[in-house]
C-alpha atoms as a PDB file:
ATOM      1  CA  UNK A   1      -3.454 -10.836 -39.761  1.00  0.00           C
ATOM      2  CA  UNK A   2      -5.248  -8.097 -37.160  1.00  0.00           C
ATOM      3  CA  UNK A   3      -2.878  -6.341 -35.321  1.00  0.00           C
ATOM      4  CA  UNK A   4      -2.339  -6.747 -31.919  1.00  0.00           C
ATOM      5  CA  UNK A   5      -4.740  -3.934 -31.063  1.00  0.00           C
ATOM      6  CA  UNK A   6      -7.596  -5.220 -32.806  1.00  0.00           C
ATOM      7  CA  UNK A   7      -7.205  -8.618 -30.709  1.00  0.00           C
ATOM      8  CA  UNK A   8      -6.136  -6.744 -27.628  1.00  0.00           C
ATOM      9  CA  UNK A   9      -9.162  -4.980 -27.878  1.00  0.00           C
ATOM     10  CA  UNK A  10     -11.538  -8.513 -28.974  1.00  0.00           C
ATOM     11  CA  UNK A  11     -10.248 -10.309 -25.908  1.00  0.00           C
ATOM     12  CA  UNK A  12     -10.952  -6.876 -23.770  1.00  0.00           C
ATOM     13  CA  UNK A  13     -14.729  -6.772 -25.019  1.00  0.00           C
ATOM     14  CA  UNK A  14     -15.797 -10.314 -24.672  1.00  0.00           C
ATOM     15  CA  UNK A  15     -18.198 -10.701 -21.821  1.00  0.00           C
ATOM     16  CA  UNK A  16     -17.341 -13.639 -19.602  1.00  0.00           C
ATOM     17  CA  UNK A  17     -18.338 -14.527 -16.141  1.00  0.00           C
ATOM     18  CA  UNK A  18     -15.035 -14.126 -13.305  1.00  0.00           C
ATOM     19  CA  UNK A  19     -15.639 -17.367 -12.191  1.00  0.00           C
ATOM     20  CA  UNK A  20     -15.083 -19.221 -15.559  1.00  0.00           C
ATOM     21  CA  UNK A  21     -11.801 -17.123 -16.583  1.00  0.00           C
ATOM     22  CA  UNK A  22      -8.597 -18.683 -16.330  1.00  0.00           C
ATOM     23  CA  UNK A  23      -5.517 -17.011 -15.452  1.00  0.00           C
ATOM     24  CA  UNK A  24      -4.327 -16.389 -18.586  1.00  0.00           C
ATOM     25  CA  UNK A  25      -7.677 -15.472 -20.453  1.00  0.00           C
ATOM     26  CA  UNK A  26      -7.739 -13.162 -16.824  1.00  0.00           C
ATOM     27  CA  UNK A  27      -4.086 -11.858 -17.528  1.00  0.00           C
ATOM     28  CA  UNK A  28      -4.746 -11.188 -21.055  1.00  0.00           C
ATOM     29  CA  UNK A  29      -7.943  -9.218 -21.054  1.00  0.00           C
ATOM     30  CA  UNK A  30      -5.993  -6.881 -17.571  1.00  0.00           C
ATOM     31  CA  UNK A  31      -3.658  -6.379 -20.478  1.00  0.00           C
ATOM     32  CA  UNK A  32      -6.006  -5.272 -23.241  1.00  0.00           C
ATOM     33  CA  UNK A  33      -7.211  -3.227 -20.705  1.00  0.00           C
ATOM     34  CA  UNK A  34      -4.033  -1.659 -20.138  1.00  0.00           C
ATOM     35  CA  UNK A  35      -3.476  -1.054 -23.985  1.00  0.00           C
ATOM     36  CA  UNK A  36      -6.797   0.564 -23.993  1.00  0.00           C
ATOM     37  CA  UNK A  37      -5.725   3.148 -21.498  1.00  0.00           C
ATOM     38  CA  UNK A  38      -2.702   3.658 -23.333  1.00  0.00           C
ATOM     39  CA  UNK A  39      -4.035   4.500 -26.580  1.00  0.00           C
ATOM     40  CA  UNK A  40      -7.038   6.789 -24.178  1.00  0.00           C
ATOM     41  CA  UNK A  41      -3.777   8.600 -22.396  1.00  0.00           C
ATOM     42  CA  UNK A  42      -2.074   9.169 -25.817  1.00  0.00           C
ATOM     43  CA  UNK A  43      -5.079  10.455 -27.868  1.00  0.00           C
ATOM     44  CA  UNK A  44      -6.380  12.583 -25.119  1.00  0.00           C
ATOM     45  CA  UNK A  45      -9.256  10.952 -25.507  1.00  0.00           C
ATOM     46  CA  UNK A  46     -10.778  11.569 -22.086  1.00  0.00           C
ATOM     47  CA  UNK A  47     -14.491  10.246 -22.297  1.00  0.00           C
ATOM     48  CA  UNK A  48     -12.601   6.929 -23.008  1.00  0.00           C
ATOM     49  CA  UNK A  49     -10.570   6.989 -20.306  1.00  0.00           C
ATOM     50  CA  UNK A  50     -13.034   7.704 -17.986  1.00  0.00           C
ATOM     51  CA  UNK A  51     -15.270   4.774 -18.750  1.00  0.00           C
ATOM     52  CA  UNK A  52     -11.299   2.203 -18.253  1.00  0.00           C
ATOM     53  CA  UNK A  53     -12.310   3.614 -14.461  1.00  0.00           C
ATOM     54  CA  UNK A  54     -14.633   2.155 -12.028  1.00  0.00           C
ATOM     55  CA  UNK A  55     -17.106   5.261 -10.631  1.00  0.00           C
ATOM     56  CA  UNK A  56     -15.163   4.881  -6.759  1.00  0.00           C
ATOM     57  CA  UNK A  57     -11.341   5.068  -8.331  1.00  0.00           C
ATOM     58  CA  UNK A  58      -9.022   6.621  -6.921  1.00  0.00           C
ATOM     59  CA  UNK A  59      -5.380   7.566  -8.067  1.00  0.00           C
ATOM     60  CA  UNK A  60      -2.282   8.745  -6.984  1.00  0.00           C
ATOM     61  CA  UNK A  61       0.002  10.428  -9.832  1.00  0.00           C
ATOM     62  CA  UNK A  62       3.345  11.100  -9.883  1.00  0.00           C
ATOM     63  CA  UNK A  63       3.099  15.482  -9.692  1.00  0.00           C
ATOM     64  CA  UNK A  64       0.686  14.877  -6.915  1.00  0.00           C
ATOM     65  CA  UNK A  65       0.939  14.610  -3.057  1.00  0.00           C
ATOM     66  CA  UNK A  66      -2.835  14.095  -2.966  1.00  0.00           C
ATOM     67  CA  UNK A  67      -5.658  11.154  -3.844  1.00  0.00           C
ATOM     68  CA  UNK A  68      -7.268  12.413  -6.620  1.00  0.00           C
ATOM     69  CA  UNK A  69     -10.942  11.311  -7.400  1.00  0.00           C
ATOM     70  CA  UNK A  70     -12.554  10.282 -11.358  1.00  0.00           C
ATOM     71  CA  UNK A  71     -13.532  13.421 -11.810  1.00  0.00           C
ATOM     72  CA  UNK A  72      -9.455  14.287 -11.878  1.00  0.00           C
ATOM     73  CA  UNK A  73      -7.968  11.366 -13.551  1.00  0.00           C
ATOM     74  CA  UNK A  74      -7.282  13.659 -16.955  1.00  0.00           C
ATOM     75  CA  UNK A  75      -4.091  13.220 -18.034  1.00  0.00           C
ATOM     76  CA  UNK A  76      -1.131  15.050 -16.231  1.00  0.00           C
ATOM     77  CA  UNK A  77      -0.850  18.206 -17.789  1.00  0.00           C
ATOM     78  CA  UNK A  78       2.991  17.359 -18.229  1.00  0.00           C
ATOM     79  CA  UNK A  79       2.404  14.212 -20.273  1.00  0.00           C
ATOM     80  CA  UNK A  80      -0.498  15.769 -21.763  1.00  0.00           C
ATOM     81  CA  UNK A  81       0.338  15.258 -25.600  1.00  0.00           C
ATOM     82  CA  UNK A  82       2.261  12.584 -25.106  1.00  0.00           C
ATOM     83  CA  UNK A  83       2.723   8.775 -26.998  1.00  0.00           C
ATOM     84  CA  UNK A  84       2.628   6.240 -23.976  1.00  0.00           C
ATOM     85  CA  UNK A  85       4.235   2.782 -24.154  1.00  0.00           C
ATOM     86  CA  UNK A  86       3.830  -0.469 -22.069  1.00  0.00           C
ATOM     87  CA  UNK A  87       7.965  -1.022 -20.797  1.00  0.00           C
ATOM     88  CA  UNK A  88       7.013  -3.956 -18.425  1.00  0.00           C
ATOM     89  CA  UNK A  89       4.180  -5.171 -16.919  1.00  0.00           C
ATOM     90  CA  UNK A  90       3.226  -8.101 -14.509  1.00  0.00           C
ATOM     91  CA  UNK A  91      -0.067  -9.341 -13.684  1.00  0.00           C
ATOM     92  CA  UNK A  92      -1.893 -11.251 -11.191  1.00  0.00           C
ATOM     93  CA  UNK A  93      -5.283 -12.121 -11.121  1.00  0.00           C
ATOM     94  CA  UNK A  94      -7.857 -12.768  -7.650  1.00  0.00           C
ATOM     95  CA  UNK A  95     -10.830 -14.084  -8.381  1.00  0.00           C
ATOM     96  CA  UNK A  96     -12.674 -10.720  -9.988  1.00  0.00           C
ATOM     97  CA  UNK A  97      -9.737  -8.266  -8.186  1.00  0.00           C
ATOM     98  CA  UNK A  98      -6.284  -8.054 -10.422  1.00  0.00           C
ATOM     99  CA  UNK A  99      -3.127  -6.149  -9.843  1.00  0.00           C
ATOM    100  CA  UNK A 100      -0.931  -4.893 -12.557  1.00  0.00           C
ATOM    101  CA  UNK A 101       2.418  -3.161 -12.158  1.00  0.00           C
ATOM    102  CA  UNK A 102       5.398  -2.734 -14.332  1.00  0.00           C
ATOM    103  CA  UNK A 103       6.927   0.472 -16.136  1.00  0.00           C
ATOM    104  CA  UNK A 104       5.239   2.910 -18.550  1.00  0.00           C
ATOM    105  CA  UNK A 105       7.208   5.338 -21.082  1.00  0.00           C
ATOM    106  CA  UNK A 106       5.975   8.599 -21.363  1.00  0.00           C
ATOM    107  CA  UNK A 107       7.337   9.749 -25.070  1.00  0.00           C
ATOM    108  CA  UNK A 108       6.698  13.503 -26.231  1.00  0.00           C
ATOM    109  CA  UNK A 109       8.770  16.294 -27.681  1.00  0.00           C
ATOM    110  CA  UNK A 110       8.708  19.782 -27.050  1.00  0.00           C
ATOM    111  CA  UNK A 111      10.657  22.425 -29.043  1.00  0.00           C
ATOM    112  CA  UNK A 112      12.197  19.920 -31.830  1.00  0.00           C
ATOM    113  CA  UNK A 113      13.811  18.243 -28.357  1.00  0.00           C
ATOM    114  CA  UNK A 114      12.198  14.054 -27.814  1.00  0.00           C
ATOM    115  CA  UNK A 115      11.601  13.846 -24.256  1.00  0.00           C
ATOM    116  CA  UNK A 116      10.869  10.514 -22.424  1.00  0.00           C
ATOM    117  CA  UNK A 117       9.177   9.850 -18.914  1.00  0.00           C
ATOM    118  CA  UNK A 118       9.269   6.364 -17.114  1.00  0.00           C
ATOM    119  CA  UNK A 119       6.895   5.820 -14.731  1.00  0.00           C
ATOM    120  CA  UNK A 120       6.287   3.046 -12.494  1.00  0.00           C
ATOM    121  CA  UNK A 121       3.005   2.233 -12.652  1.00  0.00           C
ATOM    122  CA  UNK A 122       0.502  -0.081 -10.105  1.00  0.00           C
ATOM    123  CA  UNK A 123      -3.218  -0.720 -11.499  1.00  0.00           C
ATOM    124  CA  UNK A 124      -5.770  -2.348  -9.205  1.00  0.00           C
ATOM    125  CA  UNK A 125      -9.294  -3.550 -11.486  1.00  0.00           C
ATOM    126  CA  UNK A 126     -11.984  -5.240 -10.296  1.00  0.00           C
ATOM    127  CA  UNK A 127     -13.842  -7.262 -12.447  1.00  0.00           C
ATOM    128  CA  UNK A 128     -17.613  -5.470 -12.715  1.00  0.00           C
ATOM    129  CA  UNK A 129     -20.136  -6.095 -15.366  1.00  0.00           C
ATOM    130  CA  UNK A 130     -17.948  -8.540 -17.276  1.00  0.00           C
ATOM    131  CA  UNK A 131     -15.158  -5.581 -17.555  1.00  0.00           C
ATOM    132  CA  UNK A 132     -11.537  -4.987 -15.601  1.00  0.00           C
ATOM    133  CA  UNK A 133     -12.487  -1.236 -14.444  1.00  0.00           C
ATOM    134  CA  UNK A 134     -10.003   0.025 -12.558  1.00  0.00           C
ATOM    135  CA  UNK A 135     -10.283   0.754  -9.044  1.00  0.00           C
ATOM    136  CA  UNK A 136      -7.178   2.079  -7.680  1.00  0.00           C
ATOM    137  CA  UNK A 137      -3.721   3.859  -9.961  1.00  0.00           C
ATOM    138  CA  UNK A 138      -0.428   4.907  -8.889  1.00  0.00           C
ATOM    139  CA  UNK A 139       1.746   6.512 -11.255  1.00  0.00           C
ATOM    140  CA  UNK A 140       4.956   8.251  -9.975  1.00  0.00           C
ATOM    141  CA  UNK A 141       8.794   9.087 -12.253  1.00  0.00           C
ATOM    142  CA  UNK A 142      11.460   6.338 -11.864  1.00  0.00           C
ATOM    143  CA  UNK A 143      14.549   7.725  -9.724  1.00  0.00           C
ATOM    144  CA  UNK A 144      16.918   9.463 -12.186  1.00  0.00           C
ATOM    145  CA  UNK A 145      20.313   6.442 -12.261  1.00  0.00           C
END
C-alpha cells in the first residue's frame, strides 16, 4: 500500500482540464497541494515552495503587518525549522478558483523545550496549466484560550 503522500502527490500531478474535475477530484488534488506545501515549509525546501505559488501571489503572514510578494514567501524565520501539520482544513472549489482554510500546527523545539504554533490558515489557488498554484495566503497565530 503507498502511503498517503505518494497518492497525495499522484492525484496532485495528474493533468486534467478544470472543466472536467468534479468536486471531489477538485477538493482532493487543493489538498495534495496543501500536503505539498507542507512537506516544502518543513524541509526548507524553498525552490519547491516557490513553484506551489502562482508568479502574482501575494501573502499575508502572521509576524507581518505588510503584503508580501513571491519573492518573500520563505518561510517565517520563527517557524523556520519547523515540522508542519494539516489540524483542519475545508475546501471549496469555483470552477478553476478554490479556497482552502482550516488550522495548521507549527511543531519545533528549541533548547530540548517542543514548541507548537497554530495558525489559521486561508489559501486561494487558481487552477493554471492543469495545477492549483496559489494565488493569495494568509497565515496569522490562533488567539492564546
Amino acid at each position: 500500500m503507498k502511503p498517503i503522500d505518494d497518492i497525495l502527490a499522484g492525484i496532485y500531478a495528474k493533468a486534467t482540464n478544470p472543466d472536467e474535475l468534479d468536486p471531489l477530484s477538485a477538493e482532493l488534488e487543493i489538498c495534495a497541494a496543501l500536503n505539498a506545501w507542507c512537506r516544502a515549509q518543513s524541509e526548507r525546501d524553498i525552490a519547491r515552495l516557490a513553484k506551489l505559488y502562482h508568479p502574482a501571489a501575494l501573502a499575508w503572514h502572521h509576524d507581518s503587518s505588510s503584503l508580501e510578494g513571491l519573492a518573500q514567501l520563505a518561510c517565517s524565520a520563527d517557524l523556520v525549522g519547523s515540522h508542519v501539520m494539516v489540524q483542519t482544513q475545508h475546501v471549496q472549489v469555483h470552477e478553476g478558483v478554490a479556497i482552502h482554510a482550516g488550522i495548521l500546527r507549527y511543531e519545533t523545539s528549541e533548547k530540548r523545550t517542543s514548541i507548537s504554533v497554530p495558525l489559521r490558515f486561508t489559501f486561494t489557488y487558481l487552477k493554471s496549466d492543469h495545477r492549483w498554484l496559489i494565488v493569495s495566503q494568509h497565515l496569522s497565530r490562533m488567539p492564546a484560550g
